[in-house]
Protein backbone atom coordinates (compact mmCIF):
# COMPACT_ATOMS: atom_id res chain seq x y z
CA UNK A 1 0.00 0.00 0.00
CA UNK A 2 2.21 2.81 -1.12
CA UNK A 3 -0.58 4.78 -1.40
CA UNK A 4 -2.80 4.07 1.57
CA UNK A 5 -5.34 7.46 -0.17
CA UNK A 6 -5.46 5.36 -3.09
CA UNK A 7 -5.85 1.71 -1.44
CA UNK A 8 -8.73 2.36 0.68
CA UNK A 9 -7.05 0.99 3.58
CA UNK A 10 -6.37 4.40 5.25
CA UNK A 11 -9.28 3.51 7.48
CA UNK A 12 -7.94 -0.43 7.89
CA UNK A 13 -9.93 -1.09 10.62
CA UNK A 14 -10.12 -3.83 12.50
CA UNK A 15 -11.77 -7.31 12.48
CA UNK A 16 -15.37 -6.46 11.43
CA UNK A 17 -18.21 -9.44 12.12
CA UNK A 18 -21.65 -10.12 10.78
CA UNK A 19 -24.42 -12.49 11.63
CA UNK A 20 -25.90 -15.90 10.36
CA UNK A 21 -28.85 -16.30 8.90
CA UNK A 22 -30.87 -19.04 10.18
CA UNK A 23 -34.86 -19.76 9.04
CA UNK A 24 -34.64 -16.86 6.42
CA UNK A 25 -33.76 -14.37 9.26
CA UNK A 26 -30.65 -12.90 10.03
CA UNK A 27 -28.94 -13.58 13.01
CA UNK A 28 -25.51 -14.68 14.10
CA UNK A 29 -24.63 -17.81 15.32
CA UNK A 30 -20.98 -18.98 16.22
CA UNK A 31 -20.03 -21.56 13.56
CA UNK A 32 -18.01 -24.84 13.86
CA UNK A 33 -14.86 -23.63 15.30
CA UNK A 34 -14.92 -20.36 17.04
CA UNK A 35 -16.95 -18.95 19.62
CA UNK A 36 -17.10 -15.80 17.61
CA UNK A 37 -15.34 -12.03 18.27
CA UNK A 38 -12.82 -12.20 20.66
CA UNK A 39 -12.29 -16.09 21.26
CA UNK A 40 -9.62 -18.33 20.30
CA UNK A 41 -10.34 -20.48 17.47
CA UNK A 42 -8.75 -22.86 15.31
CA UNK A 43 -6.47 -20.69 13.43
CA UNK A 44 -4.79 -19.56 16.87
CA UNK A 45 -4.95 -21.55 19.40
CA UNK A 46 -4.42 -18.45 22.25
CA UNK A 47 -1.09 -20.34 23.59
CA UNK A 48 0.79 -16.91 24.06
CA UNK A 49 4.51 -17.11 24.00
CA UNK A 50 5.20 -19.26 27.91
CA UNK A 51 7.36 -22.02 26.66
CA UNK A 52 6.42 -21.63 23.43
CA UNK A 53 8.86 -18.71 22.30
CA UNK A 54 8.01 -15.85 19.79
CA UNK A 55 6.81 -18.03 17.26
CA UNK A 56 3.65 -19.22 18.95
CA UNK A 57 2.33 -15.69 19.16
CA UNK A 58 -1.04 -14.35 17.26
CA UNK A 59 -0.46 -14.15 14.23
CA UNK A 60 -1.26 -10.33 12.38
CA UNK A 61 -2.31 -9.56 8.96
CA UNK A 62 -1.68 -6.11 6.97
CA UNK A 63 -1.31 -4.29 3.56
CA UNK A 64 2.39 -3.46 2.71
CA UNK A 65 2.05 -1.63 -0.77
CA UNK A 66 -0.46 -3.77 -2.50
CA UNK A 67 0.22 -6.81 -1.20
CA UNK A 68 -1.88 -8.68 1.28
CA UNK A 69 0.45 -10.60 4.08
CA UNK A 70 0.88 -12.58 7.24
CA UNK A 71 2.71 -12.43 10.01
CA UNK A 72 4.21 -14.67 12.94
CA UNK A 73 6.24 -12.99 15.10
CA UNK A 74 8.53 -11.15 13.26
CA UNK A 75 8.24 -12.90 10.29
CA UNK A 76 6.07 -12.46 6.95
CA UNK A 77 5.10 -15.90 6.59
CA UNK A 78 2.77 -15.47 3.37
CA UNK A 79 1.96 -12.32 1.63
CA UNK A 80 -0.28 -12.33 -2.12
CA UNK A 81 -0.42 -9.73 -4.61
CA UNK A 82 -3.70 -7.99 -4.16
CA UNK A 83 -3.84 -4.71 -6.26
CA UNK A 84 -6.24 -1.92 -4.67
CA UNK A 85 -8.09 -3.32 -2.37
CA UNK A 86 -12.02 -2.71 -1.40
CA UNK A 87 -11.96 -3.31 2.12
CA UNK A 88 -9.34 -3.23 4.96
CA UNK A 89 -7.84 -6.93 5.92
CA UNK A 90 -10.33 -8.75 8.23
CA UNK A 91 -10.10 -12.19 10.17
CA UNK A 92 -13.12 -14.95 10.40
CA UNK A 93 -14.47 -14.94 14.09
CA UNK A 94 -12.28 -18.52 14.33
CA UNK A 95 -9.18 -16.77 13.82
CA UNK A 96 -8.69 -19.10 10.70
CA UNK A 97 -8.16 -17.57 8.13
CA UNK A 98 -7.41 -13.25 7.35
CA UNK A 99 -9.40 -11.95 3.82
CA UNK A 100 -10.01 -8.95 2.20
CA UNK A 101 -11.74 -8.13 -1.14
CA UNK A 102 -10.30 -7.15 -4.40
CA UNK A 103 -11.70 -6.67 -8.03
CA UNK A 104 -14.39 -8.48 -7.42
CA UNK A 105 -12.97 -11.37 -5.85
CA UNK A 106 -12.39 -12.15 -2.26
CA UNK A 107 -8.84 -13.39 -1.04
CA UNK A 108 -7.67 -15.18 2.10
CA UNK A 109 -4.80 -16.69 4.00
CA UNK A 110 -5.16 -19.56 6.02
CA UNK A 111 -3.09 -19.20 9.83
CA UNK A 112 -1.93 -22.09 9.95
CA UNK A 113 -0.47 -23.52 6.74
CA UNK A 114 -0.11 -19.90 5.22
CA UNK A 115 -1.82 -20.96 2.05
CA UNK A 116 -3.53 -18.25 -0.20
CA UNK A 117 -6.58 -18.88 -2.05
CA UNK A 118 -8.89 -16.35 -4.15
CA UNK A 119 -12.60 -16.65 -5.32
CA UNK A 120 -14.66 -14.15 -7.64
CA UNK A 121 -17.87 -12.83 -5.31
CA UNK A 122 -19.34 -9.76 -7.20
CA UNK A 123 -18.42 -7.96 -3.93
CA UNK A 124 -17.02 -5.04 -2.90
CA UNK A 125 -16.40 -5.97 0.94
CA UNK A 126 -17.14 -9.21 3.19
CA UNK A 127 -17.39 -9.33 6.90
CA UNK A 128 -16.80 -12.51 8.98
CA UNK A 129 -20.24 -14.53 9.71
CA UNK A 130 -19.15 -17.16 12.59
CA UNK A 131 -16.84 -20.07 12.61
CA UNK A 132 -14.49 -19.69 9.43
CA UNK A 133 -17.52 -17.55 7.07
CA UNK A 134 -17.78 -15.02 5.56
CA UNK A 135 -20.37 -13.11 4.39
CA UNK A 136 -21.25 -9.78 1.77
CA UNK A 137 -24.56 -7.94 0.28
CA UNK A 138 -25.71 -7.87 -3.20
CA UNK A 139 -28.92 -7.31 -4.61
CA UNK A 140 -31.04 -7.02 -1.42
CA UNK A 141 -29.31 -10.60 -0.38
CA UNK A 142 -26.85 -11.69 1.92
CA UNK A 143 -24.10 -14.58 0.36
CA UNK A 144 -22.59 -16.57 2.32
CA UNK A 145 -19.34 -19.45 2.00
CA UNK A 146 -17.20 -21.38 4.48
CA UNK A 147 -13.91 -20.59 3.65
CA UNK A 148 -12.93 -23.91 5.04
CA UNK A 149 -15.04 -25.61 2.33
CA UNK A 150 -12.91 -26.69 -0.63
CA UNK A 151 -16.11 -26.64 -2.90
CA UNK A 152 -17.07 -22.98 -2.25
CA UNK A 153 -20.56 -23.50 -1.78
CA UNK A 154 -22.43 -20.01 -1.39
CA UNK A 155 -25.65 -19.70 0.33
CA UNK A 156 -28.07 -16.36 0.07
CA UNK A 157 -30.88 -15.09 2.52
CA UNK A 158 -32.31 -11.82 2.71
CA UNK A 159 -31.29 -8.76 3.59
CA UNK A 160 -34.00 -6.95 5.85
CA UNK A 161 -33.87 -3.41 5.47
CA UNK A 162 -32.12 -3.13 1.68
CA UNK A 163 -35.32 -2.74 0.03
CA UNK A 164 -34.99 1.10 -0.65
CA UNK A 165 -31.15 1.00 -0.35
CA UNK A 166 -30.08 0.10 -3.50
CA UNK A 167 -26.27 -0.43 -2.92
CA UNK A 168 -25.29 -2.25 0.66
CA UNK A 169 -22.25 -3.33 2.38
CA UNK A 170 -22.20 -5.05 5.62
CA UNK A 171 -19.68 -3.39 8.24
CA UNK A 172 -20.06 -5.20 11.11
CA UNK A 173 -22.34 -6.99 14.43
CA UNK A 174 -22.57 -7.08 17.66
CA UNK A 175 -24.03 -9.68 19.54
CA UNK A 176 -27.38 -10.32 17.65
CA UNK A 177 -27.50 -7.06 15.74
CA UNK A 178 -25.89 -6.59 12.18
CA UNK A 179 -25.22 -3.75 10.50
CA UNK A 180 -25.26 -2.55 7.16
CA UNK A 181 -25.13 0.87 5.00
CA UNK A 182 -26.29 1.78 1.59
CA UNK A 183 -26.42 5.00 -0.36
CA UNK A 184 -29.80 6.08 -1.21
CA UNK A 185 -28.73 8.33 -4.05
CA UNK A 186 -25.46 9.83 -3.74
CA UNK A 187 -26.55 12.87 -1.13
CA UNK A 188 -27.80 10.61 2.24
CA UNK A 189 -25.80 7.67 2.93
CA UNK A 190 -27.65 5.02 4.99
CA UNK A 191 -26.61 3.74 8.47
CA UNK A 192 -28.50 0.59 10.21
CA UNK A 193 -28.71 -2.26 12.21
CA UNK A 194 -31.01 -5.64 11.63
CA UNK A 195 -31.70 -7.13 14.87
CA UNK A 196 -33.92 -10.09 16.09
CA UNK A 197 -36.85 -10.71 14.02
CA UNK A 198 -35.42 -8.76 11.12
CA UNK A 199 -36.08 -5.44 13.28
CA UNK A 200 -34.51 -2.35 11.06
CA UNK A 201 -32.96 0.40 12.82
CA UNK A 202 -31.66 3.86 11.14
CA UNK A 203 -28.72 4.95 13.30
CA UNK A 204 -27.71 9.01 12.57
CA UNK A 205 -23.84 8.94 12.83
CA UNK A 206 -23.70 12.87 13.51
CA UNK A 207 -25.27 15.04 15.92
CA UNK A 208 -25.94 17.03 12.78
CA UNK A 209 -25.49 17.98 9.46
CA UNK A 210 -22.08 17.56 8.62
CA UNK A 211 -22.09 21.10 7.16
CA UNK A 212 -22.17 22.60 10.33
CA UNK A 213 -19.28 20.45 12.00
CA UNK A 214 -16.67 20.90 9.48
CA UNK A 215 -16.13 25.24 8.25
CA UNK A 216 -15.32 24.04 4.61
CA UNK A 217 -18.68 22.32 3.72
CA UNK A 218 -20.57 25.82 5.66
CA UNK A 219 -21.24 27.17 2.11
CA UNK A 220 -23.36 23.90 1.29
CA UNK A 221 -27.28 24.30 0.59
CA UNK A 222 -29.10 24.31 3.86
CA UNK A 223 -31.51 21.72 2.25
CA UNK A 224 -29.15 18.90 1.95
CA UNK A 225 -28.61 16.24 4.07
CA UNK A 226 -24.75 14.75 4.17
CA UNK A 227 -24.67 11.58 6.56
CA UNK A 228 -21.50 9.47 5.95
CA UNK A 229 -21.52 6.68 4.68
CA UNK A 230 -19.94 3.80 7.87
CA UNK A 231 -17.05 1.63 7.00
CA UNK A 232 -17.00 -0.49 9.99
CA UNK A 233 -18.11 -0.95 13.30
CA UNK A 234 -15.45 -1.87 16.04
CA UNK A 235 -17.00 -3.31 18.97
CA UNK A 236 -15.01 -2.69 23.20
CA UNK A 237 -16.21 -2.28 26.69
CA UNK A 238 -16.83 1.73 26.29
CA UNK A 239 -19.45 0.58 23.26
CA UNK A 240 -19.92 0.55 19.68
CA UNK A 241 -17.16 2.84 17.72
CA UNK A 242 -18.23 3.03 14.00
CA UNK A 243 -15.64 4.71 11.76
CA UNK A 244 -17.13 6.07 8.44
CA UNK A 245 -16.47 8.25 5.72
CA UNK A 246 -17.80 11.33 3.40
CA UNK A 247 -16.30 12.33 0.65
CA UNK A 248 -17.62 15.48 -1.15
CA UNK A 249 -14.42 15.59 -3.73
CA UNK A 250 -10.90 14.69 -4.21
CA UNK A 251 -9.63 17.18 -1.82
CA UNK A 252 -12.59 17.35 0.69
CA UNK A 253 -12.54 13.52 2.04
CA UNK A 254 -13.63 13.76 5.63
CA UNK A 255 -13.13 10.53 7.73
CA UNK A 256 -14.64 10.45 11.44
CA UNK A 257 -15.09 8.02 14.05
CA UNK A 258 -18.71 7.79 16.20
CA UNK A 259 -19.28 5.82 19.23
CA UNK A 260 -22.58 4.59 20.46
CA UNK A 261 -22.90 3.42 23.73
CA UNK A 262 -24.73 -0.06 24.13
CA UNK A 263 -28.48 0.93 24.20
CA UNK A 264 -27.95 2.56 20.92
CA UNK A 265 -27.67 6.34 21.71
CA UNK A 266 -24.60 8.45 20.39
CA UNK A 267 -22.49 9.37 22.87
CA UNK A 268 -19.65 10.58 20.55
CA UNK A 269 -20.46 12.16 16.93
CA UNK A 270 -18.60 11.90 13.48
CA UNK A 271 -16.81 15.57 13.63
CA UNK A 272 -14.58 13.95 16.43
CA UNK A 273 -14.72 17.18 19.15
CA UNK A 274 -10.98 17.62 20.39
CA UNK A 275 -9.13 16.93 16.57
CA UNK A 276 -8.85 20.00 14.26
CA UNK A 277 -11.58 20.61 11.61
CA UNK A 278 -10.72 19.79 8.07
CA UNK A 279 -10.31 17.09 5.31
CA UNK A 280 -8.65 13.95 7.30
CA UNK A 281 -8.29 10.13 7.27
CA UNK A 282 -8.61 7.78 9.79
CA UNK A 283 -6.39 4.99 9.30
CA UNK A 284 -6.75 2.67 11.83
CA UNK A 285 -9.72 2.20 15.11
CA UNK A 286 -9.09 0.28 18.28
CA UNK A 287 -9.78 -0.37 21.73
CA UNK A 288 -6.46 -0.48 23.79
CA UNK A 289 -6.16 -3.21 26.39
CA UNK A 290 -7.20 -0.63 29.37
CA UNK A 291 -10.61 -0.25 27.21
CA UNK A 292 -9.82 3.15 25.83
CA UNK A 293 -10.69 4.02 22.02
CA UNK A 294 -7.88 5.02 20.01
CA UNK A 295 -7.82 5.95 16.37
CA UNK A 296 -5.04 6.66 14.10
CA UNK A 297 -5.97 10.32 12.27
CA UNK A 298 -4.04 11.79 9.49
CA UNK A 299 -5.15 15.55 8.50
CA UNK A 300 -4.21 16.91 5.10
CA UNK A 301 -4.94 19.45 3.12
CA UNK A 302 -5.52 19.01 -1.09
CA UNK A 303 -2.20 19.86 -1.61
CA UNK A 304 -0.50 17.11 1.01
CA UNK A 305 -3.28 14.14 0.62
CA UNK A 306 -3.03 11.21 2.72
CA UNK A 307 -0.58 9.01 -0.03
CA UNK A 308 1.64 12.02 -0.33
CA UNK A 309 3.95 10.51 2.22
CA UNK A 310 4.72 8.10 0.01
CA UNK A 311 4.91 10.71 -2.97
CA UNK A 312 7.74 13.10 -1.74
CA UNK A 313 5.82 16.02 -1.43
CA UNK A 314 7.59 18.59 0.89
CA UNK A 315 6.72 18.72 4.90
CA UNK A 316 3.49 16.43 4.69
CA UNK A 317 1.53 15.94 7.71
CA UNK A 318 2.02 12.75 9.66
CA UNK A 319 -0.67 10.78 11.07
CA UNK A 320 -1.50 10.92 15.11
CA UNK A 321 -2.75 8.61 17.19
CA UNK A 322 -6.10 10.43 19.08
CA UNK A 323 -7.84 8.95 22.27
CA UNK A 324 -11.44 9.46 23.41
CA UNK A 325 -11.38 10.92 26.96
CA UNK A 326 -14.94 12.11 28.64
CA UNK A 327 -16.29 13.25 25.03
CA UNK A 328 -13.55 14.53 23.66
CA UNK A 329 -10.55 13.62 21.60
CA UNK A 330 -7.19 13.98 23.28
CA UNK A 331 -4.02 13.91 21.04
CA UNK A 332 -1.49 10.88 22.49
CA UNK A 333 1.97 11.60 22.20
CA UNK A 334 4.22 9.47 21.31
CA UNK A 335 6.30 7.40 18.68
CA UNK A 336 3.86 5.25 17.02
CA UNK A 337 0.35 6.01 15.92
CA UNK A 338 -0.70 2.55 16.12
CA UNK A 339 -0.06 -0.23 19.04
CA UNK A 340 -2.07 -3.67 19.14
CA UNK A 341 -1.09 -6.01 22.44
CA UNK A 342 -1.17 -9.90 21.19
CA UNK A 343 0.09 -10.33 24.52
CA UNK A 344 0.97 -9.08 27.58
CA UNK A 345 4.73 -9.22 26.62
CA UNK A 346 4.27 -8.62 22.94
CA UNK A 347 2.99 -5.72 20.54
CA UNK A 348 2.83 -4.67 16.89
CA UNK A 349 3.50 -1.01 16.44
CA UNK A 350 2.83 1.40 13.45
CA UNK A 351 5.13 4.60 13.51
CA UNK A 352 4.53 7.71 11.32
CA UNK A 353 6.36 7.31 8.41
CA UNK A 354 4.35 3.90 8.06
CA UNK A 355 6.88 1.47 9.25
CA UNK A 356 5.55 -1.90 11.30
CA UNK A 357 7.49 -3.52 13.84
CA UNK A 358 7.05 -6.06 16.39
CA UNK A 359 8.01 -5.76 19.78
CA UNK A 360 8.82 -8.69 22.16
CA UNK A 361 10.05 -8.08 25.66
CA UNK A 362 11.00 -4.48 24.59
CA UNK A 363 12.90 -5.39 21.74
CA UNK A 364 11.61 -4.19 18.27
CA UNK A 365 11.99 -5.48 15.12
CA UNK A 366 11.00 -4.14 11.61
CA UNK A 367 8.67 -6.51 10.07
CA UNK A 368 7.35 -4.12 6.64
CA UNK A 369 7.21 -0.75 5.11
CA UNK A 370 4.25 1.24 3.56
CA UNK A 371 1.77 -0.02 6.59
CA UNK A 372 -1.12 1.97 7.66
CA UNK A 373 -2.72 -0.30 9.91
CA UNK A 374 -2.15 -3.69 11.08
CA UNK A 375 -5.23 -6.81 12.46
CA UNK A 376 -4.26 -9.26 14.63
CA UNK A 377 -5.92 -12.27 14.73
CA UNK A 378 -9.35 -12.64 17.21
């Protein structure tokens, strides 16, 4: 990703989930293998590193350029061309396999054996669906395919809510609630959740119209209504952190990160009170280990755009890493803008000139270049 603008992975989020559908509704059900977000599963077995040394750590997947890898330790242990992707890398809830979604096909690598595999899906994103599934919208309908299965047999069920949302992508679930977004027509982008018997529920990702948060969009028509469109949710104690994106034109691409608490209501908005107004990406969202909600924010202006790191331009800004505190976002200084714990003696740490490294004991090692953000196995 030498371009992380270009790739679509400046938001790289997380592992995103979805839900099973079972007697033509949608729910989610853990599938043979995994007990879902956050549990060991079959890919990694949770051994951490006593007596096992660095090797037996969680295993990490990433973009480097445009190639799609995997990572033990300090090692790249498979990595597969994958052009411009669609959709950050995710894991399935068994910790199986790591995908992602390119040019209409979706790829994966398996954990254990490090083998790569592609199929063609139509899609432009997929979201794990329990077990070692995966799931993505198209046409009102949710596919489905074990990734496990050699045959790549694809189921479909409906999509509850899609009717008047002509384009979906599922971002995420929690617990028995999935969520999707569509765009109903270029202006108002969709946000909502499908929960037990196929309940829809809009969910309004800003306090208000974006106009009003951001001073560059204030000379938009008062009639309009700009909702971004959600790229994934990203489920911690604190609640339900949904990072999403509008973009009005090349240079005015506004990234933000909302948080709902668990009832539903919006305790934090899109504009992100605390980091400065103006075009921005968010590269990476995650809860810390002390339950805190971090993102990784890079502001820019049309003349220094997100990939322009890689591009030589003069002075371009450097991404930050931002934490919520009581409302607000509070810068977090340091020297990396990303940190994921796979264990209480190991880390994997993005620095701001996009350089990964893994850290064991306090000793750091360079594992890749040209890395936004980096998704350690569930």
């Amino acid at each position: 990703m030498g371009n992380p603008s270009r790739s679509r992975l400046s938001w790289s989020v997380a592992v995103l989930v979805a839900g099973a559908l079972v007697a033509g509704a949608l729910w989610w059900e853990p599938g043979p293998g995994g007990p879902g977000p956050g549990g060991p599963g079959r890919g990694y077995q949770g051994q951490g590193d006593e007596g096992q040394g660095i090797g037996a750590e969680r295993p990490y997947a990433f973009m480097s350029g445009e190639q799609f890898a995997l990572a033990v330790g300090e090692r790249v242990v498979a990595s597969v061309p994958l052009g411009i992707p669609d959709q950050p890398v995710r894991w399935t809830d068994d910790g199986a396999f790591a995908f992602s979604v390119a040019n209409g096909s979706l790829v994966w690598i398996e954990a254990t054996t490090h083998e790569t595999s592609s199929r063609p899906c139509g899609c432009t994103g997929a979201v794990p669906l329990g077990g070692a599934r995966v799931a993505w919208a198209e046409a009102g309908e949710v596919h489905h395919a074990e990734l496990s299965d050699g045959e790549w047999r694809v189921g479909t069920g409906p999509l509850p809510g899609a009717t008047s949302t002509p384009y979906q992508v599922l971002v995420g679930h929690v617990d028995d609630r999935l969520y999707a977004t569509g765009s109903a027509g270029g202006l108002d982008s969709r946000f909502y959740s499908v929960g037990p018997g196929d309940e829809v529920t809009d969910l309004f990702l800003s306090e208000e119209n974006i106009k009003f948060d951001f001073p560059e969009m204030a000379d938009i028509s008062d009639g309009m209504n700009f909702q971004p469109a959600a790229l994934a949710v990203v489920p911690g104690a604190g609640g339900r952190a949904v990072h999403a994106r509008y973009r009005l034109d090349a240079c005015n691409e506004f990234d933000g990160v909302s948080l709902f608490t668990a009832d539903g209501g919006l305790a934090s908005g899109f504009a992100m009170p605390g980091v400065p107004a103006g075009p921005r990406v968010v590269h990476d969202v995650w809860w810390t280990a002390s339950g805190a909600l971090r993102a990784s924010v890079h502001s820019r202006s049309c003349g220094h755009r997100a990939g322009d790191v890689f591009g030589g331009q003069e002075e371009p800004p450097r991404p930050s890493p931002w934490e919520l505190r009581d409302g607000r976002w509070v810068e977090v200084p340091g020297e990396f803008t990303v940190e994921r714990e796979l264990s209480p003696t190991t880390r994997v740490l993005v620095d701001a000139d996009f350089g990964l490294y893994f850290e064991h004991d306090g000793t750091r090692t360079e594992v890749a270049r040209s890395v936004a953000a980096v998704v350690p196995a569930p």
